[in-house]
Every structure is written in structure tokens, then in C-alpha cells.
Protein backbone atom coordinates (compact mmCIF):
# COMPACT_ATOMS: atom_id res chain seq x y z
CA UNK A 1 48.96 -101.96 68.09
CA UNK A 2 47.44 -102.70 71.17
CA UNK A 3 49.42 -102.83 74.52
CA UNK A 4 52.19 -100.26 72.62
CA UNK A 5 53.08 -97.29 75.56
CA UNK A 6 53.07 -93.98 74.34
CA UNK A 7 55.92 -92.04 73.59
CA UNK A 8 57.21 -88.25 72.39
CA UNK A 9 59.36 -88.65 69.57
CA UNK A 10 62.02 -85.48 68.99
CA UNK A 11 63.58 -84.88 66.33
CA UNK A 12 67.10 -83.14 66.10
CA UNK A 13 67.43 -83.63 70.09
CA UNK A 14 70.65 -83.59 70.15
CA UNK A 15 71.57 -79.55 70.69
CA UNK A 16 69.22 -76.51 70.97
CA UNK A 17 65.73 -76.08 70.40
CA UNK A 18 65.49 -80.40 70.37
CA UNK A 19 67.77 -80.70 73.51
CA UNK A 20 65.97 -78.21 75.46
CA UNK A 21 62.37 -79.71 74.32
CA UNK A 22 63.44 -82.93 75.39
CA UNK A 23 64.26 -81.68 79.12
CA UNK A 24 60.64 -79.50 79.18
CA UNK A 25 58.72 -82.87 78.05
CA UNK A 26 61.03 -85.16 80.54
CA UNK A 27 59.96 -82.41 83.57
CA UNK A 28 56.84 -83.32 82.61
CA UNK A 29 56.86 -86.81 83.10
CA UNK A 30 56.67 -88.00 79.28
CA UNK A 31 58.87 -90.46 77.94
CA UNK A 32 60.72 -89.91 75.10
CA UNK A 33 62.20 -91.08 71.88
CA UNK A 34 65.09 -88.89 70.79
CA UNK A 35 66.25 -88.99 66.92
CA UNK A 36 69.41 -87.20 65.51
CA UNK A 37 72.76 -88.34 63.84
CA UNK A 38 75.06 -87.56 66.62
CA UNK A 39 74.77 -91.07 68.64
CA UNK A 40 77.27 -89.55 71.59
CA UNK A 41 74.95 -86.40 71.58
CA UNK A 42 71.88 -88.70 72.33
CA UNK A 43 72.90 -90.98 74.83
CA UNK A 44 74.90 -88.40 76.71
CA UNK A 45 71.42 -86.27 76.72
CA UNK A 46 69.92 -89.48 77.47
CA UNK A 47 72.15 -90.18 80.46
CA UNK A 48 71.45 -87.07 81.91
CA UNK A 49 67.48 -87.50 81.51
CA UNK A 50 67.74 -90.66 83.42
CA UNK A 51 70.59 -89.05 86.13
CA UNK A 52 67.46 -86.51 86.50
CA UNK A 53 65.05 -88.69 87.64
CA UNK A 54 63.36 -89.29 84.55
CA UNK A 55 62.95 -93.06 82.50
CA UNK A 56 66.15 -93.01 80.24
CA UNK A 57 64.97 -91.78 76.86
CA UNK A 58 64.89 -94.17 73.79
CA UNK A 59 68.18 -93.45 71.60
CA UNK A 60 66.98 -93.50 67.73
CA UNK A 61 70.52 -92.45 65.44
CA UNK A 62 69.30 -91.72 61.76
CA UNK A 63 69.85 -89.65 59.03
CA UNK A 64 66.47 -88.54 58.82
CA UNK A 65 67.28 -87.09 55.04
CA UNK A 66 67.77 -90.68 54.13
CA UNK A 67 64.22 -91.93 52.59
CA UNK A 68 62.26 -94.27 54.62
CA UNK A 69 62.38 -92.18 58.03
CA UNK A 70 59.31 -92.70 59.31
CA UNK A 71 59.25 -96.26 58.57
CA UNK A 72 62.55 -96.72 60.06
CA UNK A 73 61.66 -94.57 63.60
CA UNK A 74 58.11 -96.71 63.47
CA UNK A 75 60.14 -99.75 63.36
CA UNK A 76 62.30 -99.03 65.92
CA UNK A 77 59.35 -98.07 68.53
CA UNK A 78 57.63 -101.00 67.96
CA UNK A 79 60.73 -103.48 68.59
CA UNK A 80 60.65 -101.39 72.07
CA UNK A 81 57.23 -101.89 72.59
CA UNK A 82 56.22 -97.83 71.95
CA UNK A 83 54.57 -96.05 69.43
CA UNK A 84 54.25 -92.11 69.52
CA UNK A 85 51.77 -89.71 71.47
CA UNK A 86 53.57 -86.80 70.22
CA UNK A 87 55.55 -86.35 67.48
CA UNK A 88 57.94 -82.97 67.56
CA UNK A 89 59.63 -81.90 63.82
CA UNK A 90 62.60 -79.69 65.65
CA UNK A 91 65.12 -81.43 62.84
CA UNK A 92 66.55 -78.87 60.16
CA UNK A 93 68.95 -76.53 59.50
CA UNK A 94 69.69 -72.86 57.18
CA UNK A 95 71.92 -71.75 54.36
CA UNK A 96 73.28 -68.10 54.13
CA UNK A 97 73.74 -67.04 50.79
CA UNK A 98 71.83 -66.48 47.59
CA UNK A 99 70.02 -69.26 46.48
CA UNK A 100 71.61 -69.27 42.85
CA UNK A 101 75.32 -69.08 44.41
CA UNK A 102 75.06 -71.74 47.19
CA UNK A 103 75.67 -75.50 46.60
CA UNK A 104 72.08 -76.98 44.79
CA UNK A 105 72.40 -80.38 46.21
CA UNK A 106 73.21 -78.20 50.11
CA UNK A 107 69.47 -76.75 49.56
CA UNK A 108 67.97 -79.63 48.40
CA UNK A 109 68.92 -81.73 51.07
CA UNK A 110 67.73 -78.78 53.45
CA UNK A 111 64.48 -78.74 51.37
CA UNK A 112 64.28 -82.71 52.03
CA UNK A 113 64.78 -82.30 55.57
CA UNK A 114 62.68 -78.96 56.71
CA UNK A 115 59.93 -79.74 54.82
CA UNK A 116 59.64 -83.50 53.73
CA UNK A 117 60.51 -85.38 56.73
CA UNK A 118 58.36 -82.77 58.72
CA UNK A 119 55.33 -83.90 56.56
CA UNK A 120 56.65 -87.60 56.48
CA UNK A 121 56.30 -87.44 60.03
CA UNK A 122 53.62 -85.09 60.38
CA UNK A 123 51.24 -87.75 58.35
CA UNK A 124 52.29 -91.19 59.37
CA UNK A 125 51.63 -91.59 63.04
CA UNK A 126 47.90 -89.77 62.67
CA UNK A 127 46.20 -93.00 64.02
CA UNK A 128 48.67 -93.40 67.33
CA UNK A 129 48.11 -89.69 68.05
CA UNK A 130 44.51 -90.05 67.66
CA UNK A 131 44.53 -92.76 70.40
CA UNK A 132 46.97 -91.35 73.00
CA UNK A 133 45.11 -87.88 72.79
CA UNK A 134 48.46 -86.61 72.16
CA UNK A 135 49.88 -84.12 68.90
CA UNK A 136 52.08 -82.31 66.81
CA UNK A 137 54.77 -79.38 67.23
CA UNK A 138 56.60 -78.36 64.47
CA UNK A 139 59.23 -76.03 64.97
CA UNK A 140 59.24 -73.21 62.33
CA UNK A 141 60.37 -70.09 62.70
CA UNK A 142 60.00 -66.16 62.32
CA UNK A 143 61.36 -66.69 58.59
CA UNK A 144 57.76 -68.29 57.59
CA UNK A 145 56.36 -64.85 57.88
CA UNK A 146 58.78 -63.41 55.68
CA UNK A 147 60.60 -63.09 52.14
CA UNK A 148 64.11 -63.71 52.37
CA UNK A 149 66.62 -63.10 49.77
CA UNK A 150 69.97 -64.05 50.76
CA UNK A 151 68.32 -66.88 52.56
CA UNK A 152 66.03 -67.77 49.91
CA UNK A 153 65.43 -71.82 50.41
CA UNK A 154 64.97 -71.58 54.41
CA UNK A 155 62.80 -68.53 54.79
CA UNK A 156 60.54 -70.73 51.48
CA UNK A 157 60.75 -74.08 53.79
CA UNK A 158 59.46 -72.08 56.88
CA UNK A 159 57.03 -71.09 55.24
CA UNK A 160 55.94 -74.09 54.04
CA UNK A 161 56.03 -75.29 57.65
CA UNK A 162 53.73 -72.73 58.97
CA UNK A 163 50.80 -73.28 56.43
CA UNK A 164 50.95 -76.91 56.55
CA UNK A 165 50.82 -76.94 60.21
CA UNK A 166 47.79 -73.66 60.32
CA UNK A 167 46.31 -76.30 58.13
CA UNK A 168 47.17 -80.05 60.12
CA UNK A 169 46.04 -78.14 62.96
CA UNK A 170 42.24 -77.49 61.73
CA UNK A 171 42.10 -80.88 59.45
CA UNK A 172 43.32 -83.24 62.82
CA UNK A 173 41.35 -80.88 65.52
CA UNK A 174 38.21 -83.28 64.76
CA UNK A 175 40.56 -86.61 65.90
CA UNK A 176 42.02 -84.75 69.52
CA UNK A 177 45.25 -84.42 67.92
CA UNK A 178 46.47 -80.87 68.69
CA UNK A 179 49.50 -79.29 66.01
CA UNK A 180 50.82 -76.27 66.81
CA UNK A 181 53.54 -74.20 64.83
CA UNK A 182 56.46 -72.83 66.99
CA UNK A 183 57.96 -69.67 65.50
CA UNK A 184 60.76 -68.69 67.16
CA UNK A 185 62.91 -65.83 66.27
CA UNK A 186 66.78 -65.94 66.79
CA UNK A 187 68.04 -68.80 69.53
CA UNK A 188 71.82 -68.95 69.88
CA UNK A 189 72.50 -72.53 69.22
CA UNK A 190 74.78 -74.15 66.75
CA UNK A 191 72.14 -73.00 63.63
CA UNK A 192 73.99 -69.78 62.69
CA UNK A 193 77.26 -71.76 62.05
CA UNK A 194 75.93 -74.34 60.48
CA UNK A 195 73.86 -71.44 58.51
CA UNK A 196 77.38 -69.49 57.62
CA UNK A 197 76.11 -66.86 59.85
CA UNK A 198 78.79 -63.96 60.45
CA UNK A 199 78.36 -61.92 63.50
CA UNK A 200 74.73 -62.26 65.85
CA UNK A 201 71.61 -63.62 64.24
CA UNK A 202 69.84 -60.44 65.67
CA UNK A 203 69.62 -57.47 67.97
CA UNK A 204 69.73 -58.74 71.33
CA UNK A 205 65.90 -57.96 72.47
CA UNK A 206 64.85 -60.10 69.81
CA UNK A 207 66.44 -63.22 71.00
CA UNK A 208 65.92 -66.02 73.45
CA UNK A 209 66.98 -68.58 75.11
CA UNK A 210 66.63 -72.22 73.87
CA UNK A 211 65.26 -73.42 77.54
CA UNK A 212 62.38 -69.56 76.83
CA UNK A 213 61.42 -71.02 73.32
CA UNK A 214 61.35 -74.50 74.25
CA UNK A 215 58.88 -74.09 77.38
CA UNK A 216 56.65 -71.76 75.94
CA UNK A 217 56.58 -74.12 72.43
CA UNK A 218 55.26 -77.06 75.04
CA UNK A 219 52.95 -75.10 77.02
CA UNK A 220 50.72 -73.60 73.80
CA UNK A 221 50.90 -77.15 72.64
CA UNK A 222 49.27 -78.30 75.76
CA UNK A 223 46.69 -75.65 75.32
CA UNK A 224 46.10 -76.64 71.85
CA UNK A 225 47.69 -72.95 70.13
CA UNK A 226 47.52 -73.12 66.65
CA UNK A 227 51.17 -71.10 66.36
CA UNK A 228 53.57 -70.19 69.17
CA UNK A 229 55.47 -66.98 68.82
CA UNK A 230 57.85 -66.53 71.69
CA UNK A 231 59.00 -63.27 73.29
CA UNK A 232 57.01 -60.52 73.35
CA UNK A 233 59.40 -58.36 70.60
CA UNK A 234 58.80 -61.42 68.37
CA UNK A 235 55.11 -61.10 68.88
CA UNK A 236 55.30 -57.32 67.66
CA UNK A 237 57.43 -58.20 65.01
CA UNK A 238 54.88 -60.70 63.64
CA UNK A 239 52.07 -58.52 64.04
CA UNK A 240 53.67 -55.58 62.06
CA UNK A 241 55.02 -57.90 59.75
CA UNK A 242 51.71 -57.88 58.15
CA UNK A 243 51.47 -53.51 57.63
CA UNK A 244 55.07 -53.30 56.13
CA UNK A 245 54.81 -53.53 52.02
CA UNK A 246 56.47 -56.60 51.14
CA UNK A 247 58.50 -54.32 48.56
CA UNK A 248 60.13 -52.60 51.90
CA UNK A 249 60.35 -55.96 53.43
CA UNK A 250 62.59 -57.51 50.53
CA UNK A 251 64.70 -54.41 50.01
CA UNK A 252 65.47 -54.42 54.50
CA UNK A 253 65.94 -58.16 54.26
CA UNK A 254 68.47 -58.48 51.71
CA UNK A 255 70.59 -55.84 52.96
CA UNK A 256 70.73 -57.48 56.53
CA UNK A 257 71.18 -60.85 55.00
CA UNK A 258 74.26 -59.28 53.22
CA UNK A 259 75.79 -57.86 56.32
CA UNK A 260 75.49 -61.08 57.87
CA UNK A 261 77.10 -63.30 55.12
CA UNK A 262 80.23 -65.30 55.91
CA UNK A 263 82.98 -64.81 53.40
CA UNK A 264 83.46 -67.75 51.07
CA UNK A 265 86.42 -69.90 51.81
């Protein structure tokens, strides 16, 4: 592996959260691999890294919830002479809707993708972080702090996401390889459609800007943060989080998560 440069490897960098990572750690002079499906996403993101000033990003098009990701995005860093520094899970999406009424094979697949290519990719570029000093950021969210009926799969897979990485983060602190969880709470971006979201995610002092999450995500990875919440409502939120009985948490959930339900087609 010697003689490999380093590289930050984003995943879902084609829109939100993964677009607007990719511009903090290009600002910042890293270079970058960016990994979605959306090839004309990519390359136009791509183009406008290098129009920046920046060394055009790598261009990596995968389905990620295809098995063999993490071989395949290895692969195609080594043909190009790379191999990664950091590694940033920002790939995944939500399903509105009880869990026993939406589409199985829709929640597996978000299942596959929120929480097994996260570890895939989590685990199998340890040594290359190790060497380059560099890390881990997973992007989670405010739902891994919470029970969430009517959103049943995503709030489990966030969850999942923040103890794994609470855990990476103490197991790889011995190596120099920093992992930090980044919890935001609602970004507009193109999740809530994809999520069936009707009306706003939240009340507007609870939500931020892609560019706000993204920037303060990097910066408490830098500083080696354990978990990221942005905004300072969010931080409240996750503090009292904790006091609330989870019985009164459930009961408040589900009726928001009704209000907010698309209608079925």
C-alpha cells in the first residue's frame, strides 16, 4: 500500500448533508472520493469542486446496497492510486409509515444501507486510517436518541448508528483514528420526500441548514468529538431527551409521526 495518497471518501455526496460535507472538506484542502448512484449529480458536484479551486474530486457511481461495496470503492481507489484517510457514512435514507404497513423489502434495503454498509465501511479501511492519522464520521441523526413508531425501522437504524460509532470511537482511539457520530436534527434536503414526509420535518427553530450541520459535523471530527449535535435547540432536545419517560416519549412521537404521514397513493 505504500506510495497510495490519501483520500476522504463520502458517501451519498450527491445532495444534502453529503454535498455540503464534500464542499467543507474541499475548503479544507482534502481531496476527495465522492460515492452515490446519481453519476450527473457527482461529476456536476465534481466540476464545481475543481471550478473552485480545489483538485477535481474522484467520481465513484455505486449502488452501495449492492453487496461487495467496500471491496468495490477499495478497488476503485487503488486503480487511482488512493486509498482513504477518512471515510464519511452520510449514505441512507427514511420511511414514513408503520413498520408492519410499509413495503418489507423498502425497510430492508434501508436496514442494508443505514446500518450495513455504514459498518462495511466503518471496518474495512481501519489499517489506511490508522496510517494517514485520519477517521470516521457517521452521520446519524436525532432519531438514535429516540423511539419512533410510525418511523419504526429508521429511528432503530439510527440508533444502531450511534452506539456503534460511541463504541468505534473508544475501540479505534488507541490507533489515532478519530469516529465521531453526527446527529443532526431536521435538514431540508430531499430526505423528507424520499421519507413520504407531508408538510415540514419540524418546527422551524429546530432545523438547520445542510452547509450549519455539515461544518460543525467536520469541525468536532477534527477535534476528535465522540457525537456532534448541531444547533443549540437540538442540544436541549438531546439533553431532555433523557428526563422524559419513554412511555410519554412513544405516545408524543406517534401522534406527530401521524400528522406528518403522506396519504397512500
Amino acid at each position: 500500500m505504500d506510495g497510495l495518497r490519501p483520500i476522504t471518501v463520502i458517501t451519498g455526496a450527491s445532495s444534502g448533508i453529503g454535498e455540503a460535507l464534500a464542499w467543507v472538506f474541499a475548503r479544507n484542502g482534502y481531496a476527495l472520493a465522492l460515492v452515490a448512484r446519481r453519476a450527473d449529480r457527482l461529476n456536476a458536484l465534481a466540476d464545481d469542486i475543481a471550478r473552485a479551486g480545489g483538485p477535481r474530486p474522484l467520481v465513484i457511481v455505486d449502488d452501495l446496497t449492492q453487496a461487495g461495496a467496500a471491496r468495490r470503492i477499495g478497488e476503485a481507489l487503488s486503480q487511482r492510486g488512493a486509498e482513504p484517510q477518512y471515510i464519511v457514512n452520510n449514505a441512507g435514507f427514511g420511511l414514513i409509515g408503520r413498520a408492519t404497513e410499509r413495503d418489507r423489502a423498502e425497510q430492508l434495503t434501508m436496514i442494508d444501507l443505514n446500518v450495513r454498509v455504514l459498518t462495511e465501511l466503518s471496518l474495512a479501511f481501519v489499517d489506511s486510517l490508522a496510517r494517514h492519522r485520519g477517521g470516521i464520521l457517521n452521520v446519524g441523526s436525532m432519531a438514535g436518541f429516540l423511539p419512533g413508531p410510525g418511523m419504526a425501522v429508521y429511528y432503530a437504524s439510527k440508533a444502531f448508528v450511534l452506539s456503534f460509532s460511541e463504541a468505534l470511537h473508544s475501540e479505534l482511539k488507541p490507533r489515532g483514528v478519530r469516529v465521531t457520530v453526527l446527529c443532526p436534527g431536521p435538514v431540508p434536503t430531499e430526505f423528507g420526500e424520499r421519507a413520504g414526509v407531508k408538510g415540514s420535518m419540524a418546527p422551524a427553530f429546530m432545523t438547520q441548514s445542510a452547509r450549519a450541520v455539515a461544518e460543525e459535523g467536520y469541525r468536532g471530527l477534527m477535534a476528535g468529538r465522540r457525537v456532534v449535535v448541531p444547533g443549540t435547540a437540538n442540544k436541549l432536545m438531546a439533553w431532555l431527551i433523557r428526563l422524559i419517560p419513554r412511555r410519554l416519549l412513544l405516545a408524543a412521537i406517534d401522534r406527530r409521526q401521524a400528522r406528518r404521514s403522506a396519504p397512500k397513493a
